[in-house]
Protein backbone atom coordinates (compact mmCIF):
# COMPACT_ATOMS: atom_id res chain seq x y z
CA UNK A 1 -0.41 26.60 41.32
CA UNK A 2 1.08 29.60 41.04
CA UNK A 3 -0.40 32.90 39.18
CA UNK A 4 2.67 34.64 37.73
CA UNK A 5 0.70 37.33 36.47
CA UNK A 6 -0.72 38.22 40.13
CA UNK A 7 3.16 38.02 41.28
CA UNK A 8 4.37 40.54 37.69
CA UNK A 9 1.42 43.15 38.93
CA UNK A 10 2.44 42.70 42.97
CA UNK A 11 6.49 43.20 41.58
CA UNK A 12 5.03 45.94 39.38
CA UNK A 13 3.34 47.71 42.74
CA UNK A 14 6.60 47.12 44.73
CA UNK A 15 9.12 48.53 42.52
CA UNK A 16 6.56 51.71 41.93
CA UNK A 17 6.30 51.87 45.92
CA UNK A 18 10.32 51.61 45.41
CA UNK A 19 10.10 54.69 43.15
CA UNK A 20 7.91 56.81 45.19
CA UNK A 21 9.38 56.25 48.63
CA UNK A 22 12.68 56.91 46.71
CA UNK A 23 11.46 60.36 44.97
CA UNK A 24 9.00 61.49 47.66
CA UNK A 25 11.69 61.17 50.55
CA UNK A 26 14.48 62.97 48.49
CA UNK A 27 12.16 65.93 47.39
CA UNK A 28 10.53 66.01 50.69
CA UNK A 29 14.21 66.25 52.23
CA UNK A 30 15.41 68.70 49.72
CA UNK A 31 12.77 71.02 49.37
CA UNK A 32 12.91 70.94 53.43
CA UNK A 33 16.77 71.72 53.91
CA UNK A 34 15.95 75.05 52.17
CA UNK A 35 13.88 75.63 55.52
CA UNK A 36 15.94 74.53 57.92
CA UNK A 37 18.97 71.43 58.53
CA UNK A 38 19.17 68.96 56.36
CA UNK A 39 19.89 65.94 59.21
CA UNK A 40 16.34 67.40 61.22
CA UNK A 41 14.70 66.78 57.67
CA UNK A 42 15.86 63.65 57.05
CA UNK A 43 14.78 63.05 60.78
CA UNK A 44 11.13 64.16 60.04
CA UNK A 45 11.06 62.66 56.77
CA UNK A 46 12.24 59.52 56.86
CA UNK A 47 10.07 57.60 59.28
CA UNK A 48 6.74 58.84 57.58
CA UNK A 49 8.27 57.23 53.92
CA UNK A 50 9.33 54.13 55.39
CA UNK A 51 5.68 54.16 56.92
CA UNK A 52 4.49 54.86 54.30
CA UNK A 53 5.83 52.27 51.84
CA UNK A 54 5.49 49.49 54.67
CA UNK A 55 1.88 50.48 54.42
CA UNK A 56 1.91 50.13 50.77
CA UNK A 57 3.67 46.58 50.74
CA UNK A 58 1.62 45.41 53.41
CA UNK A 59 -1.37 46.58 51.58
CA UNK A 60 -0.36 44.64 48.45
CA UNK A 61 0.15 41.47 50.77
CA UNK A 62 -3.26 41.91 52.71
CA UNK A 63 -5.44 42.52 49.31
CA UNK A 64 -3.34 39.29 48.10
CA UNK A 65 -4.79 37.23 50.98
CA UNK A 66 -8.20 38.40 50.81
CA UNK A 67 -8.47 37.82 46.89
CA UNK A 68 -9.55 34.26 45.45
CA UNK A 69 -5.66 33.51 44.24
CA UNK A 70 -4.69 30.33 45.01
CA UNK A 71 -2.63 29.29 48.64
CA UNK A 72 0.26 29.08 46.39
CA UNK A 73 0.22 32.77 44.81
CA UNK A 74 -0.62 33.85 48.48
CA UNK A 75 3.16 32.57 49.82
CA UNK A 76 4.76 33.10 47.24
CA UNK A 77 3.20 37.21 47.87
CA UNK A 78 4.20 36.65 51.59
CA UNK A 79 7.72 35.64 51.18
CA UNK A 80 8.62 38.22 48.36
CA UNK A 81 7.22 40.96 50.66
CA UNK A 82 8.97 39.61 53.72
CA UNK A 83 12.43 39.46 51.29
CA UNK A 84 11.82 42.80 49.61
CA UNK A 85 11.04 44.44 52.47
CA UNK A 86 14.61 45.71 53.67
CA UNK A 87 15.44 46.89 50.10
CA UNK A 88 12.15 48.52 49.77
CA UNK A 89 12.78 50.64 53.30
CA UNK A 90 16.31 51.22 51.72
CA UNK A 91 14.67 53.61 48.95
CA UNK A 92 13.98 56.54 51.09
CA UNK A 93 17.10 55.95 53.23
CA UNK A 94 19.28 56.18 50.25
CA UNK A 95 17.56 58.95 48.38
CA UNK A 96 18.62 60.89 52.13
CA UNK A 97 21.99 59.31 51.56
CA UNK A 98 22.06 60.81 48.03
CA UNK A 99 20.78 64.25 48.99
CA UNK A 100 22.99 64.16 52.02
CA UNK A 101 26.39 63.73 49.14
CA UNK A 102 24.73 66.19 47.16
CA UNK A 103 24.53 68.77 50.05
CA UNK A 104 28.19 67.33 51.36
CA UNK A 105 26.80 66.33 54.97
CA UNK A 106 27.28 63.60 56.98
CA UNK A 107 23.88 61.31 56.95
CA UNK A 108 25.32 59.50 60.16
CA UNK A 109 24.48 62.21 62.24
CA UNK A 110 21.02 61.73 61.27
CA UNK A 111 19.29 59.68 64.24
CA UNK A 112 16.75 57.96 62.10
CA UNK A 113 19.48 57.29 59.30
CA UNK A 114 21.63 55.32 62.30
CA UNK A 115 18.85 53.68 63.67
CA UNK A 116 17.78 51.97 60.68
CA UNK A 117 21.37 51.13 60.02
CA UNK A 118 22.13 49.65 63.58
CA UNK A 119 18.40 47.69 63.24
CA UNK A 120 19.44 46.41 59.93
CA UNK A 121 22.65 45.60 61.21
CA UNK A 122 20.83 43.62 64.24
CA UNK A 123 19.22 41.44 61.24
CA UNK A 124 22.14 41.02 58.86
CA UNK A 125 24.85 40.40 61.49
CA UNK A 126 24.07 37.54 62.85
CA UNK A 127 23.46 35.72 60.12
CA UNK A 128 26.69 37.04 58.70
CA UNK A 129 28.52 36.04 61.32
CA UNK A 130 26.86 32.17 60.93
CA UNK A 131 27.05 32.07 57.48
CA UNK A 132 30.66 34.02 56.75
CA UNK A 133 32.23 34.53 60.23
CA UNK A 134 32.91 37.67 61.49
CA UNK A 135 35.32 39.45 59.10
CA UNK A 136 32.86 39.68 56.61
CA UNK A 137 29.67 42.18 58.02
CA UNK A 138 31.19 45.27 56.12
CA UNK A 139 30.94 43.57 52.74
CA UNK A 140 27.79 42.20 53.99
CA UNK A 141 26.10 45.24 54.85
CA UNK A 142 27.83 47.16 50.89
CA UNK A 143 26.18 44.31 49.41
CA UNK A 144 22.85 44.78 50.69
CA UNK A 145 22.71 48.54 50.25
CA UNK A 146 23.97 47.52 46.46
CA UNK A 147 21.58 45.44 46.07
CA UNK A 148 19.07 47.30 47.33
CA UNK A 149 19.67 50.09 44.99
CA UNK A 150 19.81 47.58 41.88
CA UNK A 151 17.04 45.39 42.63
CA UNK A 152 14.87 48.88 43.44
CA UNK A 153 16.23 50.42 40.31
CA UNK A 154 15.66 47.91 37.46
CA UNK A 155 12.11 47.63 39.44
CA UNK A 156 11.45 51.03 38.37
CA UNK A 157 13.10 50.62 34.96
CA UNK A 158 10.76 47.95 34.02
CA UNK A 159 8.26 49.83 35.40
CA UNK A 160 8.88 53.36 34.08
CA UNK A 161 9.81 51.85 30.51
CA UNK A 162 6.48 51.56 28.71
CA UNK A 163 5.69 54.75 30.08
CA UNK A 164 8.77 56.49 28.67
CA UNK A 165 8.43 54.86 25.21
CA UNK A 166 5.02 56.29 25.10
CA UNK A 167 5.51 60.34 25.75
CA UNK A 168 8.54 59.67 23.41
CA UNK A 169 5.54 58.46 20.49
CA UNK A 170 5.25 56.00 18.21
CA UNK A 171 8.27 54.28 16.09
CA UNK A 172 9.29 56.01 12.98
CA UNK A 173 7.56 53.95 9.75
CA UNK A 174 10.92 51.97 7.68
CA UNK A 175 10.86 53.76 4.65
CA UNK A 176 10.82 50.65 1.40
């Protein structure tokens, strides 16, 4: 059996993680370009967020396996974090990508920026090669950054939502 609330609260702590790698690496970068090159930032930045939020999902994983939840819950935990984990180290990577648009620089020049990418790349290209043949890695690799971006976004929307509907107060009473 399978405890879908234990799996809601572990999404729930994932697309948060999603959130704050996302924010913390794009002010960190920002607020550090004022100081000195943007790409150097991103190069200091960037590998302490993706630490940091590999820390955080493998800390979700490891409190899953030590709790009482069934073997079931436990894989199911496992798997999601081993399948969310590429879109969860895309956060900070694209909130440098968005900065780096913002600020009109090139993020390739970054070396932590390309080595993600070429690592990635090492993952995703041979299975698109086996699955779609070789013509196809480009739309492979736009596909996973998009999807990325909208499976770490409407994590944070669901997330975010109750908290938004609550600093913006209580429905207006329907007048009879």
């Amino acid at each position: 059996m399978v405890s879908l609330s234990h799996l809601k609260r572990r999404l729930g702590q994932y697309g948060a993680t999603w959130v704050i790698g996302f924010l913390l690496s794009g002010v960190a970068i920002l607020i550090g370009s004022s100081f000195g090159d943007m790409i150097a930032m991103t190069d200091i930045v960037l590998p302490v967020v993706m630490t940091g939020v590999v820390v955080a999902l493998g800390a979700g994983v490891v409190m899953t396996w030590l709790s009482n939840q069934t073997l079931g819950t436990k894989l199911v935990v496992l798997i999601l974090a081993l399948l969310l984990l590429l879109p969860l180290l895309w956060a900070p990577v694209s909130a440098a990508v968005a900065i780096a648009w913002v600020l009109g620089r090139a993020i390739e020049y970054s070396a932590v920026y390309a080595g993600f990418q070429i690592r990635v790349s090492d993952i995703l290209f041979p299975l698109g090669q086996i699955l779609f043949g070789p013509s196809l890695f480009g739309m492979i690799w736009s596909v996973f950054q998009m999807v990325a971006s909208v499976v770490g976004f409407i994590s944070a929307l669901a997330n975010i939502w109750p908290i938004i509907r609550r600093v913006l107060g209580p429905d207006a009473p329907v007048a009879e």
